[in-house]
N, C-alpha and C. Protein backbone atom coordinates (compact mmCIF):
# COMPACT_ATOMS: atom_id res chain seq x y z
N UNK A 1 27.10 26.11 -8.50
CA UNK A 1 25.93 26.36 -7.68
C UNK A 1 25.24 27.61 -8.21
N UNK A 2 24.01 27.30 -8.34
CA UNK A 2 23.02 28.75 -8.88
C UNK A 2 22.78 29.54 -7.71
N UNK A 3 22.95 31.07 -8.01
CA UNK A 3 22.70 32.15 -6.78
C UNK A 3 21.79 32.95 -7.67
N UNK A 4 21.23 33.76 -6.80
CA UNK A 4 20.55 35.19 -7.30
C UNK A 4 21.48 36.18 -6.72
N UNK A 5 21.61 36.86 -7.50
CA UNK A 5 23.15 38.11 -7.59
C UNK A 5 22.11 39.50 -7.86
N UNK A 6 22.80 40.27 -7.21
CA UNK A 6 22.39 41.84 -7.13
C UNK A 6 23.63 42.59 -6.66
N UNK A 7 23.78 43.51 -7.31
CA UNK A 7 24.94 44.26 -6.97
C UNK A 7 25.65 44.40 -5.58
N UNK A 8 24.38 44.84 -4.50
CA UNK A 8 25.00 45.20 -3.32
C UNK A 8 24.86 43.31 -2.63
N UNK A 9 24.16 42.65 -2.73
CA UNK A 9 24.07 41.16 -2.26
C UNK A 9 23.99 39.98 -2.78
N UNK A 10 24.34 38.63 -2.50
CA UNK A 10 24.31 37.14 -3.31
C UNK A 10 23.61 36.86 -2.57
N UNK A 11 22.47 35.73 -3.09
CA UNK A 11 21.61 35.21 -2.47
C UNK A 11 22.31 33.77 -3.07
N UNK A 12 22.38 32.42 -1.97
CA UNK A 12 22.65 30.87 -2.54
C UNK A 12 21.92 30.44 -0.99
N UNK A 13 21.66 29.33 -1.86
CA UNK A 13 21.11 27.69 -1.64
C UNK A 13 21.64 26.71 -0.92
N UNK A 14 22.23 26.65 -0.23
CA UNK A 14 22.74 24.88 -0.02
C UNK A 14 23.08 24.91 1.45
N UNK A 15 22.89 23.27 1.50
CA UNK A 15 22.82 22.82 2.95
C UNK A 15 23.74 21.51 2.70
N UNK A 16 24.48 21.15 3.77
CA UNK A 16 24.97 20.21 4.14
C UNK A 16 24.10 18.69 4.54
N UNK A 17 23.78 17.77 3.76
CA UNK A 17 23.01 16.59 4.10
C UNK A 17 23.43 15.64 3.70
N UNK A 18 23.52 14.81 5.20
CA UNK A 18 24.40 13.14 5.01
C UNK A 18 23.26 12.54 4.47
N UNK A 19 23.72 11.33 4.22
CA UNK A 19 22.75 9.92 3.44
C UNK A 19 21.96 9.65 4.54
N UNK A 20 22.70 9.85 5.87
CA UNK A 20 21.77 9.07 7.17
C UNK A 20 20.05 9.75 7.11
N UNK A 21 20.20 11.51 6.97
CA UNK A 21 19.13 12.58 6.98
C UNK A 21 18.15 11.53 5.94
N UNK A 22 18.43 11.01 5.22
CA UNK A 22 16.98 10.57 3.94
C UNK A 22 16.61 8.70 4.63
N UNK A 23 17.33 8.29 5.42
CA UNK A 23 17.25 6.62 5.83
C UNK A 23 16.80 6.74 7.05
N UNK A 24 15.74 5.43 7.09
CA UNK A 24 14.99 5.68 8.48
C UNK A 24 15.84 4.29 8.79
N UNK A 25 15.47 4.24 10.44
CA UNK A 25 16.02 3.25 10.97
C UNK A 25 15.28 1.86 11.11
N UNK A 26 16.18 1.18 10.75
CA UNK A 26 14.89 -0.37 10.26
C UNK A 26 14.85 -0.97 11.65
N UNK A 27 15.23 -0.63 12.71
CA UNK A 27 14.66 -1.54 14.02
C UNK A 27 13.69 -0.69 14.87
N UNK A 28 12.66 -1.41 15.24
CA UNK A 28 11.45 -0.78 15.85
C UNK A 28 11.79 -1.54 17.34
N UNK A 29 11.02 -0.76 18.17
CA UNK A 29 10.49 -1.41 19.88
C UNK A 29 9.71 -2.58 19.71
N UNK A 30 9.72 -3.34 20.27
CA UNK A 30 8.86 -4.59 20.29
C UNK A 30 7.12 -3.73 20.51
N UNK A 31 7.16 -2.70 21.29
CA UNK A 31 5.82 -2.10 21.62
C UNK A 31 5.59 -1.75 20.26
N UNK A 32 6.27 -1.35 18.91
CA UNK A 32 5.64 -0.58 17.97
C UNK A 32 5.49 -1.69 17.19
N UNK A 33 6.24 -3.07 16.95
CA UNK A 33 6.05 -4.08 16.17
C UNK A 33 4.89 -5.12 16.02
N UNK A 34 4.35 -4.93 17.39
CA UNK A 34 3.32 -5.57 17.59
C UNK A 34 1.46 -4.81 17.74
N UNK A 35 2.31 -3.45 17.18
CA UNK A 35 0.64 -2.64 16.93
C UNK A 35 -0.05 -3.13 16.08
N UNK A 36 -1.31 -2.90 16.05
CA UNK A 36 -2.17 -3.39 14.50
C UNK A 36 -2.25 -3.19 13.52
N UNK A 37 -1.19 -2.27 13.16
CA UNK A 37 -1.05 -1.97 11.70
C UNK A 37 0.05 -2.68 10.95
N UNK A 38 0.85 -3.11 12.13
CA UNK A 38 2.26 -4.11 11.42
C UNK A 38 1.58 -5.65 11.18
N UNK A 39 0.27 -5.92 11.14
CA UNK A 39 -0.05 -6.95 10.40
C UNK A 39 -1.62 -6.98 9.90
N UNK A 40 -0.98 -6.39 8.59
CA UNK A 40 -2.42 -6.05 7.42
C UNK A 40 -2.98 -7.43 7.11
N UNK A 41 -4.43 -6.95 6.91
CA UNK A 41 -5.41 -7.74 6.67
C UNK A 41 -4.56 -8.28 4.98
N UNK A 42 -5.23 -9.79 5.07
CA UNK A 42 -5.04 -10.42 3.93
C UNK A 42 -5.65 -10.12 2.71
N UNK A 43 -5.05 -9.83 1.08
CA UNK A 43 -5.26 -9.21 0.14
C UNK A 43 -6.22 -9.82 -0.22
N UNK A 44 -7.33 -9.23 -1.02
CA UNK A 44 -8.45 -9.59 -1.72
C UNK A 44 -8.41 -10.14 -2.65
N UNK A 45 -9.39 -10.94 -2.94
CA UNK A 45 -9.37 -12.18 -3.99
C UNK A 45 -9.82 -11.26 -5.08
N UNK A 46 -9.18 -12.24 -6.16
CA UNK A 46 -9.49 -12.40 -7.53
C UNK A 46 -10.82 -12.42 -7.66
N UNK A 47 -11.51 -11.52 -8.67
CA UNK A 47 -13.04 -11.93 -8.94
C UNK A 47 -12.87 -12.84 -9.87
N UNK A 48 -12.36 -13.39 -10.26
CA UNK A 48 -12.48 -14.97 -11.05
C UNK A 48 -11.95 -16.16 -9.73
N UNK A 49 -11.46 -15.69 -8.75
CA UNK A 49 -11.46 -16.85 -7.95
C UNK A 49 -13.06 -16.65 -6.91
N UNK A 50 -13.70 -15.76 -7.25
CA UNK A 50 -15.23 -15.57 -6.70
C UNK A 50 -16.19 -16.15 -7.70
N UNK A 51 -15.75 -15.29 -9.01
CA UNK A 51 -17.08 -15.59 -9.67
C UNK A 51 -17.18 -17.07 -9.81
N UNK A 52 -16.54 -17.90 -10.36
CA UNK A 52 -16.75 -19.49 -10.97
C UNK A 52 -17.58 -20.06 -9.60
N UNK A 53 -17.01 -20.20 -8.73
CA UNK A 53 -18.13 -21.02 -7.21
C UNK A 53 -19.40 -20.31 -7.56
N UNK A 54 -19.42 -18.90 -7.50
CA UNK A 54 -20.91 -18.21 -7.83
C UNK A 54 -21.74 -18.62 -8.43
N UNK A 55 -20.79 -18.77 -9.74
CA UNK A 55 -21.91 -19.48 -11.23
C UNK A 55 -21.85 -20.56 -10.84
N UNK A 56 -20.87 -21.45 -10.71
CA UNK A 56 -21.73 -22.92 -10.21
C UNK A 56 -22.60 -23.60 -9.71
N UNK A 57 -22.85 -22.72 -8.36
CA UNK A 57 -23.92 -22.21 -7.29
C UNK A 57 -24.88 -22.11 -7.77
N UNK A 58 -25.32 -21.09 -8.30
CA UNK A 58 -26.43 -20.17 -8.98
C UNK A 58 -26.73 -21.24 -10.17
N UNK A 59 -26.13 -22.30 -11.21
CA UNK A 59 -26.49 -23.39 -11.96
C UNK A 59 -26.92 -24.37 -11.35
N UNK A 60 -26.27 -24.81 -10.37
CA UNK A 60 -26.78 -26.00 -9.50
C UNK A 60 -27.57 -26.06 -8.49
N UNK A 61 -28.61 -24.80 -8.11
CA UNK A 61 -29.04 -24.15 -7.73
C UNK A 61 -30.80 -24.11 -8.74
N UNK A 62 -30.67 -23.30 -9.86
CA UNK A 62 -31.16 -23.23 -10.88
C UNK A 62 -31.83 -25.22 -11.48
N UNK A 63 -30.92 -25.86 -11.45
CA UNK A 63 -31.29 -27.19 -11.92
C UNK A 63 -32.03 -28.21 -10.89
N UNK A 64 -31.86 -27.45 -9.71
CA UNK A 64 -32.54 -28.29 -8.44
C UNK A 64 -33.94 -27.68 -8.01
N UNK A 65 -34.29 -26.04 -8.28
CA UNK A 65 -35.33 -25.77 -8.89
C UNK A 65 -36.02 -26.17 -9.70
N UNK A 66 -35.59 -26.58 -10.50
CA UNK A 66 -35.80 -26.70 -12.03
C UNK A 66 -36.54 -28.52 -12.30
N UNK A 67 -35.85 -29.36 -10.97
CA UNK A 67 -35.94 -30.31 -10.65
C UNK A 67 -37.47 -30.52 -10.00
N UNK A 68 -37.48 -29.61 -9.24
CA UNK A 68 -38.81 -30.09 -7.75
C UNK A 68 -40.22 -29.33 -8.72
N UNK A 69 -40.11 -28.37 -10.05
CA UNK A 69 -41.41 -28.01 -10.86
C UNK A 69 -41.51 -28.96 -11.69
C-alpha cells in the first residue's frame, strides 16, 4: 500500500469495500417500473430505409407531372 511518510506522521489510503457497495439492486417497485422512462421511444430508422420510398415518390411523382404537360 502507498503512504506519504514524514518523519513525525504516515499519511495512507484505504477503505474497506464489499462487491455489494459497486451493484445496484435489479428489482424495482411496480410504481418505478411503470414510469415513462422504463419504456423508450422506438429507435430511428435507417436513412436508406427513408430515402428509397422518398425517391420513388418524388419519380413517380415527377412522371405524373410530366404526364398531365
Amino acid at each position: 500500500m502507498t503512504a506519504i511518510t514524514h518523519p513525525k506522521f504516515q499519511v495512507s489510503a484505504h477503505a474497506d469495500y464489499r462487491q455489494s457497495d459497486y451493484m445496484f439492486s435489479r428489482t424495482q417497485s411496480r410504481a418505478l417500473s411503470q414510469r415513462e422512462w422504463e419504456h423508450p421511444t422506438p429507435a430511428l430508422r435507417a436513412w436508406g430505409n427513408v430515402l428509397i420510398p422518398a425517391v420513388t415518390a418524388a419519380a413517380a411523382m415527377t412522371v405524373a407531372l410530366a404526364a398531365l404537360y
